[in-house]
C-alpha atoms as a PDB file:
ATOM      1  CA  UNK A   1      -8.845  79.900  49.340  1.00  0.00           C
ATOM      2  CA  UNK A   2      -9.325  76.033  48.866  1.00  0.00           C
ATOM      3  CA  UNK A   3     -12.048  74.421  47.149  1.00  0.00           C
ATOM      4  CA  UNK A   4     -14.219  71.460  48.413  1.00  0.00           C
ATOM      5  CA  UNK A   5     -15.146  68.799  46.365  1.00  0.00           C
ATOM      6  CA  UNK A   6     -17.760  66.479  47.556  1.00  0.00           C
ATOM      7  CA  UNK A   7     -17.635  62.891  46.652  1.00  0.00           C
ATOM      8  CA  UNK A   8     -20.357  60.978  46.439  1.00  0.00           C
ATOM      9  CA  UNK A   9     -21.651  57.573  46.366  1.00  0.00           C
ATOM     10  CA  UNK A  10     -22.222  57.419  43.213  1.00  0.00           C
ATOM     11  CA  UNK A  11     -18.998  59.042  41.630  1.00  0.00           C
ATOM     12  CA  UNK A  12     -17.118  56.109  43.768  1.00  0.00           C
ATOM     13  CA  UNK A  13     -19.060  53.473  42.479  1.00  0.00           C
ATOM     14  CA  UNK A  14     -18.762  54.799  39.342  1.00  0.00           C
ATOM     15  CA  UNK A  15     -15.298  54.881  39.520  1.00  0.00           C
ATOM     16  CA  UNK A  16     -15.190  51.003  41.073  1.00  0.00           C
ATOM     17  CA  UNK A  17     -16.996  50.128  38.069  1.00  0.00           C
ATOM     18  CA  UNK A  18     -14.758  51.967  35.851  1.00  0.00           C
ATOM     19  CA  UNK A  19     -11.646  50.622  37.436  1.00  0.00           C
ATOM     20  CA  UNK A  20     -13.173  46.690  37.020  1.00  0.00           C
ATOM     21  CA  UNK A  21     -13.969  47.034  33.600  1.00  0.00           C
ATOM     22  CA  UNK A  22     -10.559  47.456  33.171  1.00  0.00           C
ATOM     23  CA  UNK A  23      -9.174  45.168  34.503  1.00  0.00           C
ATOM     24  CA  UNK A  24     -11.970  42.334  33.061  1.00  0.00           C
ATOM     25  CA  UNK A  25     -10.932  44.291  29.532  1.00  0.00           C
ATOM     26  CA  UNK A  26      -6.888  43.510  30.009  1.00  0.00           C
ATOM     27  CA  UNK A  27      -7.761  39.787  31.158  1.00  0.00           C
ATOM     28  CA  UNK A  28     -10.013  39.527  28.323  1.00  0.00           C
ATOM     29  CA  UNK A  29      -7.476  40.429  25.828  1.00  0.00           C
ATOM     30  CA  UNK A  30      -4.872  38.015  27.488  1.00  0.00           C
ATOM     31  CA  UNK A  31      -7.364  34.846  27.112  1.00  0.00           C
ATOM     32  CA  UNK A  32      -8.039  36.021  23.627  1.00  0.00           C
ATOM     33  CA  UNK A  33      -4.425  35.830  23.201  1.00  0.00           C
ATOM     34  CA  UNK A  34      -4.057  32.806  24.810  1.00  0.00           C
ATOM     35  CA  UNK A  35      -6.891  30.988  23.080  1.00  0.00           C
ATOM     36  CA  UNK A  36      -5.782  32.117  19.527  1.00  0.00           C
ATOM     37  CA  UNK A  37      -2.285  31.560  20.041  1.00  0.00           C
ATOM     38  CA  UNK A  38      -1.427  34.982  18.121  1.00  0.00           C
ATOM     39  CA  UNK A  39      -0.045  38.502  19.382  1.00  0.00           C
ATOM     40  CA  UNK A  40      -1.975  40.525  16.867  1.00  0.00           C
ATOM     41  CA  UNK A  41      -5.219  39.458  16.035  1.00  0.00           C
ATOM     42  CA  UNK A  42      -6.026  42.789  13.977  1.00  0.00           C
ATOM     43  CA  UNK A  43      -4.070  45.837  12.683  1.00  0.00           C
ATOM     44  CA  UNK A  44      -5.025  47.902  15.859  1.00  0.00           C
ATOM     45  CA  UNK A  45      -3.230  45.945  18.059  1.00  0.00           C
ATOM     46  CA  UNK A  46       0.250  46.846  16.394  1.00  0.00           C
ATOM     47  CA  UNK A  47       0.202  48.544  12.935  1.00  0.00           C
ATOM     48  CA  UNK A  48       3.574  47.987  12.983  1.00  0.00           C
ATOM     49  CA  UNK A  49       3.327  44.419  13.805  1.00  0.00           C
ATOM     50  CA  UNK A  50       0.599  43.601  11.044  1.00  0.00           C
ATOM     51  CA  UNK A  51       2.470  45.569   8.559  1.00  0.00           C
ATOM     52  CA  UNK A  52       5.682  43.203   9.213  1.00  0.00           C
ATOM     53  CA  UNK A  53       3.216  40.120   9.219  1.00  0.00           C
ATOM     54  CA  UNK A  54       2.166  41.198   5.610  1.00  0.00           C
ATOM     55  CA  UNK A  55       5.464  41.344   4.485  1.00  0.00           C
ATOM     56  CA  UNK A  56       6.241  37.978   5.631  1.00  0.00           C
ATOM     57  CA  UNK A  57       3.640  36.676   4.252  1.00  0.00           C
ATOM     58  CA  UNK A  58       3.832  37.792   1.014  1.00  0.00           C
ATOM     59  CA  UNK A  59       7.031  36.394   0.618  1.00  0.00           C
ATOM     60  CA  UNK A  60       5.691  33.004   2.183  1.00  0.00           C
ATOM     61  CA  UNK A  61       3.787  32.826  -0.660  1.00  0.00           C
ATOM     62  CA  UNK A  62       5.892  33.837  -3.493  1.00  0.00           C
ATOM     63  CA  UNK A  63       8.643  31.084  -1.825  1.00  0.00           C
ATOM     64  CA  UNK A  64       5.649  28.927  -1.905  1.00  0.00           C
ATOM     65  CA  UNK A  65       4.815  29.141  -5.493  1.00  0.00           C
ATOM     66  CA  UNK A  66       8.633  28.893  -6.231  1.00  0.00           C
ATOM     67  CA  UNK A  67       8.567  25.510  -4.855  1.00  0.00           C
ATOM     68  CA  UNK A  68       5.428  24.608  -6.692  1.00  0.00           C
ATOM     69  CA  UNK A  69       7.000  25.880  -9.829  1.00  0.00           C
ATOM     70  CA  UNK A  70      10.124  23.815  -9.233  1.00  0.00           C
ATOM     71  CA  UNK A  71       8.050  20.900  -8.801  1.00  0.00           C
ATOM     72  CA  UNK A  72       6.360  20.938 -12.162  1.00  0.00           C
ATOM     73  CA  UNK A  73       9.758  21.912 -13.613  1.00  0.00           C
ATOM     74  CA  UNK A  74      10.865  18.380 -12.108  1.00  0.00           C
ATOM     75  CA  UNK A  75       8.495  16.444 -13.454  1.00  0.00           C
ATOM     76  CA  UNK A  76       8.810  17.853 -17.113  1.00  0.00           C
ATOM     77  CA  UNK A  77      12.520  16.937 -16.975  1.00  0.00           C
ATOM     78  CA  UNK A  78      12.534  14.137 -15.292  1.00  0.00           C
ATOM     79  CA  UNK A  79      10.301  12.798 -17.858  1.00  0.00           C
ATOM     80  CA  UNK A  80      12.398  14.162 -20.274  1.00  0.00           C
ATOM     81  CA  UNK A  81      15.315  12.824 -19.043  1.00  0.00           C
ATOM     82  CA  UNK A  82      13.357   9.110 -18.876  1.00  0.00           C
ATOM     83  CA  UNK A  83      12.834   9.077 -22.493  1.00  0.00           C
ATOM     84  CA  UNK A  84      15.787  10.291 -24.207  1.00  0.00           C
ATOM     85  CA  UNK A  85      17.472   7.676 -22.198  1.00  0.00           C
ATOM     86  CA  UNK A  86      15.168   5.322 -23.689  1.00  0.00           C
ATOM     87  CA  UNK A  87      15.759   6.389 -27.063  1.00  0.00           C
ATOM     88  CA  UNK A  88      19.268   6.641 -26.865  1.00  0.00           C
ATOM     89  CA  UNK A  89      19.299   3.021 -25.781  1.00  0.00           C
ATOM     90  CA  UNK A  90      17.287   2.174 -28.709  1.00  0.00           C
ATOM     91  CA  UNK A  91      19.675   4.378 -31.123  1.00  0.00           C
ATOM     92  CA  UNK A  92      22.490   2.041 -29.815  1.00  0.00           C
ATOM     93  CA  UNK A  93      20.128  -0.941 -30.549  1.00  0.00           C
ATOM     94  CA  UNK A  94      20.168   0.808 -34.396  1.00  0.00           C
ATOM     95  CA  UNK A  95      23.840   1.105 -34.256  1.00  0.00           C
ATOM     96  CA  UNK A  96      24.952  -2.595 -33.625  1.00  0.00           C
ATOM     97  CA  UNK A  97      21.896  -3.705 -36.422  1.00  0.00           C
ATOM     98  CA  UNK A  98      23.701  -0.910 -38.775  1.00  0.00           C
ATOM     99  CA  UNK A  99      27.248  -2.653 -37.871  1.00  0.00           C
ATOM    100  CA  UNK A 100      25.934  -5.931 -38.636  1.00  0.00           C
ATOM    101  CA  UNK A 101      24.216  -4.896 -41.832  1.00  0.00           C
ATOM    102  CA  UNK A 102      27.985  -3.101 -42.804  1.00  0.00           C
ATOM    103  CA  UNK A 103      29.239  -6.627 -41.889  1.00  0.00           C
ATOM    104  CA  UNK A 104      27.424  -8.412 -44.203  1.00  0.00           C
ATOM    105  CA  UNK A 105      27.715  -6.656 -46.856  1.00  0.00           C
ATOM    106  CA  UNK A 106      25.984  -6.735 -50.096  1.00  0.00           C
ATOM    107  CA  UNK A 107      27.277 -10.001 -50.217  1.00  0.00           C
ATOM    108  CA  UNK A 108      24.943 -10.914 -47.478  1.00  0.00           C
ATOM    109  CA  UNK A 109      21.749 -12.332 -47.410  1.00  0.00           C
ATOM    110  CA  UNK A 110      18.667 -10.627 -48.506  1.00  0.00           C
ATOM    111  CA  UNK A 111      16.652 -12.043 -46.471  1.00  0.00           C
ATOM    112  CA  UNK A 112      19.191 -11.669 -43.186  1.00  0.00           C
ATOM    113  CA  UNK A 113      19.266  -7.888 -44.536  1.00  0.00           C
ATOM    114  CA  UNK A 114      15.564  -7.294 -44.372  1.00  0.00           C
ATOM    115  CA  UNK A 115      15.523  -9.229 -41.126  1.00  0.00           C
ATOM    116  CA  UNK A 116      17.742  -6.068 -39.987  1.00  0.00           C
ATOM    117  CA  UNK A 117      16.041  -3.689 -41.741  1.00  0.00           C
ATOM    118  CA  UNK A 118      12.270  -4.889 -40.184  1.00  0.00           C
ATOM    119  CA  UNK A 119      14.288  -4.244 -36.749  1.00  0.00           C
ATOM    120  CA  UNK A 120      15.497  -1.118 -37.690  1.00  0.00           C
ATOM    121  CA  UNK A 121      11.848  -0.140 -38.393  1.00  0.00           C
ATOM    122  CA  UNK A 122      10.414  -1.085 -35.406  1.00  0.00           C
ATOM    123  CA  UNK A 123      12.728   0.866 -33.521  1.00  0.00           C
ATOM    124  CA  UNK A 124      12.302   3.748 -35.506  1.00  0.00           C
ATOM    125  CA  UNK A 125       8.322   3.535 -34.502  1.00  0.00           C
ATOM    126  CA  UNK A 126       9.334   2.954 -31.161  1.00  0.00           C
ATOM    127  CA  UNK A 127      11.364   6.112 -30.888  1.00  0.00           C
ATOM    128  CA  UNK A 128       8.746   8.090 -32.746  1.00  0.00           C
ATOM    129  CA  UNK A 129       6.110   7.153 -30.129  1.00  0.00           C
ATOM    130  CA  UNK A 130       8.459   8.142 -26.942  1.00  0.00           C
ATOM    131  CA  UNK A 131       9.305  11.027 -28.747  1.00  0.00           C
ATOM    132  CA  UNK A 132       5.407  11.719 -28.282  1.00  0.00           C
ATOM    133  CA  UNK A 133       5.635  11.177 -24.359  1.00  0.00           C
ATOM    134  CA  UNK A 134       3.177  13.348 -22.249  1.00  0.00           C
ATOM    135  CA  UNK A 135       3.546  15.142 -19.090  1.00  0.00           C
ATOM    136  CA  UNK A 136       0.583  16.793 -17.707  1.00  0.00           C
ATOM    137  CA  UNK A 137      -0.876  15.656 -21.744  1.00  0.00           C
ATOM    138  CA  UNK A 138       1.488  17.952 -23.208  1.00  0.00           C
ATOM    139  CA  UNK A 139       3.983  16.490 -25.779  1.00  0.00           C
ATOM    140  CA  UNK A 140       7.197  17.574 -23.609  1.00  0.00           C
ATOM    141  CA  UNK A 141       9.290  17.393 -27.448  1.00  0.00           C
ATOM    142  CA  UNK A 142       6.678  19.655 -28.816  1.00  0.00           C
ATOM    143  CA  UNK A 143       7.808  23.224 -27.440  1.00  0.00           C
ATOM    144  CA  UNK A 144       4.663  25.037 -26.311  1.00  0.00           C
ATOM    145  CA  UNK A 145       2.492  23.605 -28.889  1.00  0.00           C
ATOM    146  CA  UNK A 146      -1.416  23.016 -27.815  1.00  0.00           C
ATOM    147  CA  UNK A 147      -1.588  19.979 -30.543  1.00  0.00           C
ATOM    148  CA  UNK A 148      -1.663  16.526 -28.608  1.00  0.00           C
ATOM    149  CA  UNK A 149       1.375  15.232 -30.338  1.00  0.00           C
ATOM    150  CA  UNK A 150       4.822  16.604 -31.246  1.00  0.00           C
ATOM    151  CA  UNK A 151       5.346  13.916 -34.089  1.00  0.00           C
ATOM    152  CA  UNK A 152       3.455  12.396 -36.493  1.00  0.00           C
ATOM    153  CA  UNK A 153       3.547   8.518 -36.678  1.00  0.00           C
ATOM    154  CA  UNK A 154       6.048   9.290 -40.387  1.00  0.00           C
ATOM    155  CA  UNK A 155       8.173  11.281 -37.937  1.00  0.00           C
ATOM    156  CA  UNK A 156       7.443  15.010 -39.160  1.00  0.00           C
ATOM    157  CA  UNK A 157       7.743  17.564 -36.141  1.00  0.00           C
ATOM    158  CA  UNK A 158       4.142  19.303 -35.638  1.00  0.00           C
ATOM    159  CA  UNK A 159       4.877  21.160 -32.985  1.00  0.00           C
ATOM    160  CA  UNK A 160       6.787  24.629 -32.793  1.00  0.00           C
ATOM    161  CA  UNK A 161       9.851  26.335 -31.574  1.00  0.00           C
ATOM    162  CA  UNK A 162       8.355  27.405 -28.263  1.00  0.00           C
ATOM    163  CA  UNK A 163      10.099  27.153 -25.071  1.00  0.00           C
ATOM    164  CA  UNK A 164       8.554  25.903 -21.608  1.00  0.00           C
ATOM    165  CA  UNK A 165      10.088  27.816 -18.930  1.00  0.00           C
ATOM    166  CA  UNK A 166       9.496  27.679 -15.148  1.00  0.00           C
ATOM    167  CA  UNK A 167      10.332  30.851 -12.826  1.00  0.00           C
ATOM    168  CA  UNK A 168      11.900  28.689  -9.662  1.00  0.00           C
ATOM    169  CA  UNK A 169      13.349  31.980  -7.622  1.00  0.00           C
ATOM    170  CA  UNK A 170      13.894  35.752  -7.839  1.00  0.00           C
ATOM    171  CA  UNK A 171      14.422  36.310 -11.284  1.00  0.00           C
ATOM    172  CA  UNK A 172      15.378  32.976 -12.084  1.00  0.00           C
ATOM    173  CA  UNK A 173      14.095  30.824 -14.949  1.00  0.00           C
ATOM    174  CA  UNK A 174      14.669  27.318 -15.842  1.00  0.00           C
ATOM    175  CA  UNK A 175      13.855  26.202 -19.442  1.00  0.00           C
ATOM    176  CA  UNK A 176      11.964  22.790 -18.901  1.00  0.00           C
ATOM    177  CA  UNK A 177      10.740  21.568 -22.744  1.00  0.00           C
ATOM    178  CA  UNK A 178      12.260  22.588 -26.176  1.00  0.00           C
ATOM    179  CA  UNK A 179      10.929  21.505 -29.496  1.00  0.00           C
ATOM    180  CA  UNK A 180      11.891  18.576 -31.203  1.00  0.00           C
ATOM    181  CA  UNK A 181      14.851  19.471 -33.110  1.00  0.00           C
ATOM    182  CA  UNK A 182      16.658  20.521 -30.264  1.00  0.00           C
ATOM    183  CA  UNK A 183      16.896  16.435 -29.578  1.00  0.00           C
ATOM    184  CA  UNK A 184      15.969  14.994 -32.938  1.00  0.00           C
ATOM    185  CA  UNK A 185      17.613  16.847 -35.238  1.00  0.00           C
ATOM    186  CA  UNK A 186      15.779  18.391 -38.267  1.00  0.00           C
ATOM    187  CA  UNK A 187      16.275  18.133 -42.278  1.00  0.00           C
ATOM    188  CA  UNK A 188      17.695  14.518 -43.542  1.00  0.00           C
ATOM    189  CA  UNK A 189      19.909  14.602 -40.481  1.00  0.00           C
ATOM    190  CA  UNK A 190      16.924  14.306 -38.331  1.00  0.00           C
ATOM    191  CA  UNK A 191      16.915  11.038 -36.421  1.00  0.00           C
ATOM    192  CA  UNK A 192      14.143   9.445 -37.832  1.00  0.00           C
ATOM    193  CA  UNK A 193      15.153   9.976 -41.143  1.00  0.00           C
ATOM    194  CA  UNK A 194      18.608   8.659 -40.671  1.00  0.00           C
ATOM    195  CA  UNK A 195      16.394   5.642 -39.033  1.00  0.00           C
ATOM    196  CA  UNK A 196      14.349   5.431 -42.505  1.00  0.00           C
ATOM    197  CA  UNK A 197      17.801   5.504 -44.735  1.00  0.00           C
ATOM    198  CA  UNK A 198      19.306   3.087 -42.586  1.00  0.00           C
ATOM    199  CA  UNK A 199      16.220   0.348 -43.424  1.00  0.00           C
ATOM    200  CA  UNK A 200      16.139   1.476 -46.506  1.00  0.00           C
ATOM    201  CA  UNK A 201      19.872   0.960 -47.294  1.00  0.00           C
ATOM    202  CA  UNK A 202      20.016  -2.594 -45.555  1.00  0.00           C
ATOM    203  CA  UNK A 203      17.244  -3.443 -48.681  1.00  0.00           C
ATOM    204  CA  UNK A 204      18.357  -1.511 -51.369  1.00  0.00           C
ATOM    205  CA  UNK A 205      22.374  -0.553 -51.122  1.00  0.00           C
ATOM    206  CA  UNK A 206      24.397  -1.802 -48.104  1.00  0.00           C
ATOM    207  CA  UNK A 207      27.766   0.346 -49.204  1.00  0.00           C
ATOM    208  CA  UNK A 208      25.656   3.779 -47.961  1.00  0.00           C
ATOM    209  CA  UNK A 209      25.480   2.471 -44.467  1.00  0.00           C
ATOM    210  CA  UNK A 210      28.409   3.945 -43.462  1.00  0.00           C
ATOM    211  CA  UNK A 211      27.609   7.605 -43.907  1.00  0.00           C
ATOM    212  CA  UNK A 212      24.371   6.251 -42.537  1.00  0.00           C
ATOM    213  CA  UNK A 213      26.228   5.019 -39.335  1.00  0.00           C
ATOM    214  CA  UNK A 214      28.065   8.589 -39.593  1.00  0.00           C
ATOM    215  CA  UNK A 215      24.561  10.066 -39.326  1.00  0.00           C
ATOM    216  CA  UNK A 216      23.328   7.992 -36.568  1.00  0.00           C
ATOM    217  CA  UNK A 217      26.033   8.799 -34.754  1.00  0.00           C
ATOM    218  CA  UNK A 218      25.603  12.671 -34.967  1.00  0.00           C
ATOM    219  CA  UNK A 219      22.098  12.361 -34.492  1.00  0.00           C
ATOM    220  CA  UNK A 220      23.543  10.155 -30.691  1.00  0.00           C
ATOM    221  CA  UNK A 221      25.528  12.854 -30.094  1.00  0.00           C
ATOM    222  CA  UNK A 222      22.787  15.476 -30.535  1.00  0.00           C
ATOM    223  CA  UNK A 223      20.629  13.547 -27.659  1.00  0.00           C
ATOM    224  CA  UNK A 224      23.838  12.905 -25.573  1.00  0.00           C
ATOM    225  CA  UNK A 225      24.443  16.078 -25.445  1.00  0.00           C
ATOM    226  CA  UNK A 226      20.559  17.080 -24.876  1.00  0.00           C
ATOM    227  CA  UNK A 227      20.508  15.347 -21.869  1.00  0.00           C
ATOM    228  CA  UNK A 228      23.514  16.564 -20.276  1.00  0.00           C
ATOM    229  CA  UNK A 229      21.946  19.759 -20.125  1.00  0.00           C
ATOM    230  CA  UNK A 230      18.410  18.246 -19.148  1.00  0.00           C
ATOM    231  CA  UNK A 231      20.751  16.819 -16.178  1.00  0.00           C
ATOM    232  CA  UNK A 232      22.018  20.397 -15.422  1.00  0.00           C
ATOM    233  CA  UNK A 233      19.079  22.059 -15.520  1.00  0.00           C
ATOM    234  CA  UNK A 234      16.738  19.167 -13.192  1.00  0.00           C
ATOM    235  CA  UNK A 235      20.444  19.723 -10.714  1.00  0.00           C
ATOM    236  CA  UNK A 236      19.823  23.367 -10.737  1.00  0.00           C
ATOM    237  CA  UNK A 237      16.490  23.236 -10.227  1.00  0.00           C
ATOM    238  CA  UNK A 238      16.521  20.962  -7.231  1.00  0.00           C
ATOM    239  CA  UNK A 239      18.750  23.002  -5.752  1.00  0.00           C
ATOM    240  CA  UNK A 240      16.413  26.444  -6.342  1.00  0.00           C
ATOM    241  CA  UNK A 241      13.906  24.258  -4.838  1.00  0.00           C
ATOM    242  CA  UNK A 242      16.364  23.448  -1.405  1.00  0.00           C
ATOM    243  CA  UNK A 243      16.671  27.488  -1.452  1.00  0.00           C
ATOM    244  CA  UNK A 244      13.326  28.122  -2.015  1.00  0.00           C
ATOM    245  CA  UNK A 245      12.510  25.707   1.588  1.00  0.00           C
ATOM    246  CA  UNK A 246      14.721  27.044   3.317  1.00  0.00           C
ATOM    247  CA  UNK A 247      14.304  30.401   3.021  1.00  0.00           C
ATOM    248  CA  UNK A 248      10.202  29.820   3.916  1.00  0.00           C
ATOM    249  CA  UNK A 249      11.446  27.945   7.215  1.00  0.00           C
ATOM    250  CA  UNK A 250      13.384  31.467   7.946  1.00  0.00           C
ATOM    251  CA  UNK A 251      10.446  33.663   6.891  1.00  0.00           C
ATOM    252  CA  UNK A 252       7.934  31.145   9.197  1.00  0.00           C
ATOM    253  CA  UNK A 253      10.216  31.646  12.004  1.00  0.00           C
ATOM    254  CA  UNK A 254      10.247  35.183  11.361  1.00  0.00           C
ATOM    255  CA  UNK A 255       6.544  35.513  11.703  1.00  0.00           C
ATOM    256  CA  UNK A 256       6.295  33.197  14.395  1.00  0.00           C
ATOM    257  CA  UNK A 257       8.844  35.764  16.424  1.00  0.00           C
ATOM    258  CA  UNK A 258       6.550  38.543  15.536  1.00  0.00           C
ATOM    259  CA  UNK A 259       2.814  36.667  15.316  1.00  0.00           C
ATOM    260  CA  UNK A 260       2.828  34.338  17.647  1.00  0.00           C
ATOM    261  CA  UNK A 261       2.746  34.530  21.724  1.00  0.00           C
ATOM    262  CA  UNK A 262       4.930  33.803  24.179  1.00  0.00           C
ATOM    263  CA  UNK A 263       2.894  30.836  25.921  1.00  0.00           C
ATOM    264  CA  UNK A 264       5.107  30.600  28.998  1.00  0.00           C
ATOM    265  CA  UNK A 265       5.000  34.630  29.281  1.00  0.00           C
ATOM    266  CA  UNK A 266       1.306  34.886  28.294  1.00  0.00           C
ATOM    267  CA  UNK A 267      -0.054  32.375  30.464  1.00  0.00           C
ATOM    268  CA  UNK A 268       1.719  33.854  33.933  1.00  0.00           C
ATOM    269  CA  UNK A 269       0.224  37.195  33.039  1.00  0.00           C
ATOM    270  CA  UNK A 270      -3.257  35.726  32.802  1.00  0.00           C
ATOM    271  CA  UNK A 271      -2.555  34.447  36.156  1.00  0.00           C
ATOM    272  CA  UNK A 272      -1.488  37.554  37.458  1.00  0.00           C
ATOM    273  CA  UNK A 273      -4.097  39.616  35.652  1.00  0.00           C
ATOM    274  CA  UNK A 274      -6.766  37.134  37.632  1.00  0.00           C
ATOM    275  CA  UNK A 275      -4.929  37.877  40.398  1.00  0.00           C
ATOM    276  CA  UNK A 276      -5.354  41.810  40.171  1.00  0.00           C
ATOM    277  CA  UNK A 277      -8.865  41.393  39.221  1.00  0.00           C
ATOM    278  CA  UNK A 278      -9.590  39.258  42.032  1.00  0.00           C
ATOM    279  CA  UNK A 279      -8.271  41.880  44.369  1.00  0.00           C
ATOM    280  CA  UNK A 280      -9.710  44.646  42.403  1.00  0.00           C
ATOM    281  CA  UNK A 281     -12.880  43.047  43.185  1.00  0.00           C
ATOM    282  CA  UNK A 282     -11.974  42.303  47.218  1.00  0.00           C
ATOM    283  CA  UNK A 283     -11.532  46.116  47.345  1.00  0.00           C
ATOM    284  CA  UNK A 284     -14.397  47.219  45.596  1.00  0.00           C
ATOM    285  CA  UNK A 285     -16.690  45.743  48.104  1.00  0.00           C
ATOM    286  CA  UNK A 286     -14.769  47.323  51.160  1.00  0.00           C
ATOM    287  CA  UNK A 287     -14.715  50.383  49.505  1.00  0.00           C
ATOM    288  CA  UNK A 288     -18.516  50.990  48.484  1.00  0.00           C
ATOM    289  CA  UNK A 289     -20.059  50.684  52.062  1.00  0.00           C
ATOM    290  CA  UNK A 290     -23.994  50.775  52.851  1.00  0.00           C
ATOM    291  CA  UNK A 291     -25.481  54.025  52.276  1.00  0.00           C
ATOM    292  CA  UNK A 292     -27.786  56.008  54.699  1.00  0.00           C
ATOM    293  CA  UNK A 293     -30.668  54.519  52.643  1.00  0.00           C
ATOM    294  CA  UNK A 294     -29.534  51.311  53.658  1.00  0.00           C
ATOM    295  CA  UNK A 295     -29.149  51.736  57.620  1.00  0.00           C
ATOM    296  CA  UNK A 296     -32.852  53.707  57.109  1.00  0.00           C
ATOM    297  CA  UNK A 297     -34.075  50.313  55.924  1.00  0.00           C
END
């Protein structure tokens, strides 16, 4: 036994409907596409997409803040590294006015000797007041001290034993600022104290300017060596930074792959989704002829 179903007007324009609004839905998500530039505009349209796109992003940003942190740790160096190369080329300044107090003797004259000595003293100010240099107005000599100044103007550290550090890649940090005696020295060996003996002894007793130079020269050595590993650290850093770039140009092109559209691709299928709602439409209207109603009219 078979079954009739009758079909009527209504079910097939019903169904014409149906089948347009499809079709308008697919081109509308193509222009979307197309206009935004993106695959996946929302979770929905690929949970496993968007849950990629997260990923990447996330690690976008922690690459970004890398970078950011490699930056700052630049600039603390670098100014670092600026002025303990100007105090070491004042320190050498000391030396020579040391080697020509030596010279002289204490047979010298006193006025020639406190010539040196008012020299001595001026560089000794000098050095105290780079030894206060700012980056970002923190004293970078003065460890992780809040105070505005890692030395007083007599040359007594006021800062602490802190350590700046800057995290510049996956578990990696750099130490950017040290205190004071790290590069100054501490105790009667500090520099500015060998600086103070030094003008003091070009006055008062010229034969105690050679453990004086001995001193000085320590206290050279100290920095020398201070900034050889300021030098390491900025090279390291730089090059964490150069990783840190390059591995957000992989990630972006990584998201792009899974984010963005294929313009080429996209764009033909908008023109052959027109195309298939342009015919969808041709056939419609051959499809739902006049009704009875119509020819009654």
């Amino acid at each position: 036994m078979t079954s009739a179903y009758r079909v009527t007007e209504r079910s097939i324009s019903t169904n014409v409907l149906v089948g347009l609004q499809g079709n308008l839905k697919r081109l509308g998500d193509i222009q979307q596409r197309l206009s935004s530039g993106k695959q996946v505009s929302q979770p929905s349209d690929s949970p496993t997409a968007a849950v990629e796109i997260m990923q990447y992003r996330g690690q976008l940003a922690t690459n970004d803040q890398y970078s950011r942190n490699a930056d700052d740790a630049l600039g603390w160096l670098g100014t670092i590294d600026t002025s303990v190369s100007s105090i070491i080329s004042q320190v050498q300044q000391a030396r020579q006015l040391t080697l020509t107090g030596m010279s002289n003797g204490a047979g010298g004259s006193t006025d020639a000797r406190a010539a040196l000595a008012a020299q001595v003293d001026q560089i000794r100010q000098s050095v105290i007041g780079v030894a206060n240099t700012k980056y970002l107005d923190r004293p970078v000599f003065g460890g992780t001290t809040a105070g505005s100044a890692a030395f007083t103007s007599t040359g007594a550290y006021v800062g602490d034993s802190g350590l700046v550090a800057r995290t510049v890649g996956d578990n990696v940090k750099v130490t950017v600022g040290e205190s004071g005696p790290t590069y100054f020295g501490s105790g009667s060996t500090q520099l500015f104290s060998v600086l103070s003996d030094i003008s003091n002894h070009l006055t008062t007793d010229p034969t105690q300017l050679a453990a004086d130079l001995d001193n000085l020269d320590a206290a050279l050595q100290t920095l020398q060596t201070a900034q050889s590993t300021v030098g390491a650290r900025y090279n390291q850093v730089t090059q964490m930074q150069q990783a840190a770039n390059d591995r957000t140009d992989a990630l972006t092109a990584q998201l792009s792959d899974v984010e963005d559209i294929d313009l080429p691709k996209t764009i033909t299928d908008m023109m052959l989704q027109q195309n298939a709602y342009q015919a969808a439409l041709g056939a419609a209207a051959k499809v739902v002829q006049p009704s009875l109603v119509d020819f009654l009219r």
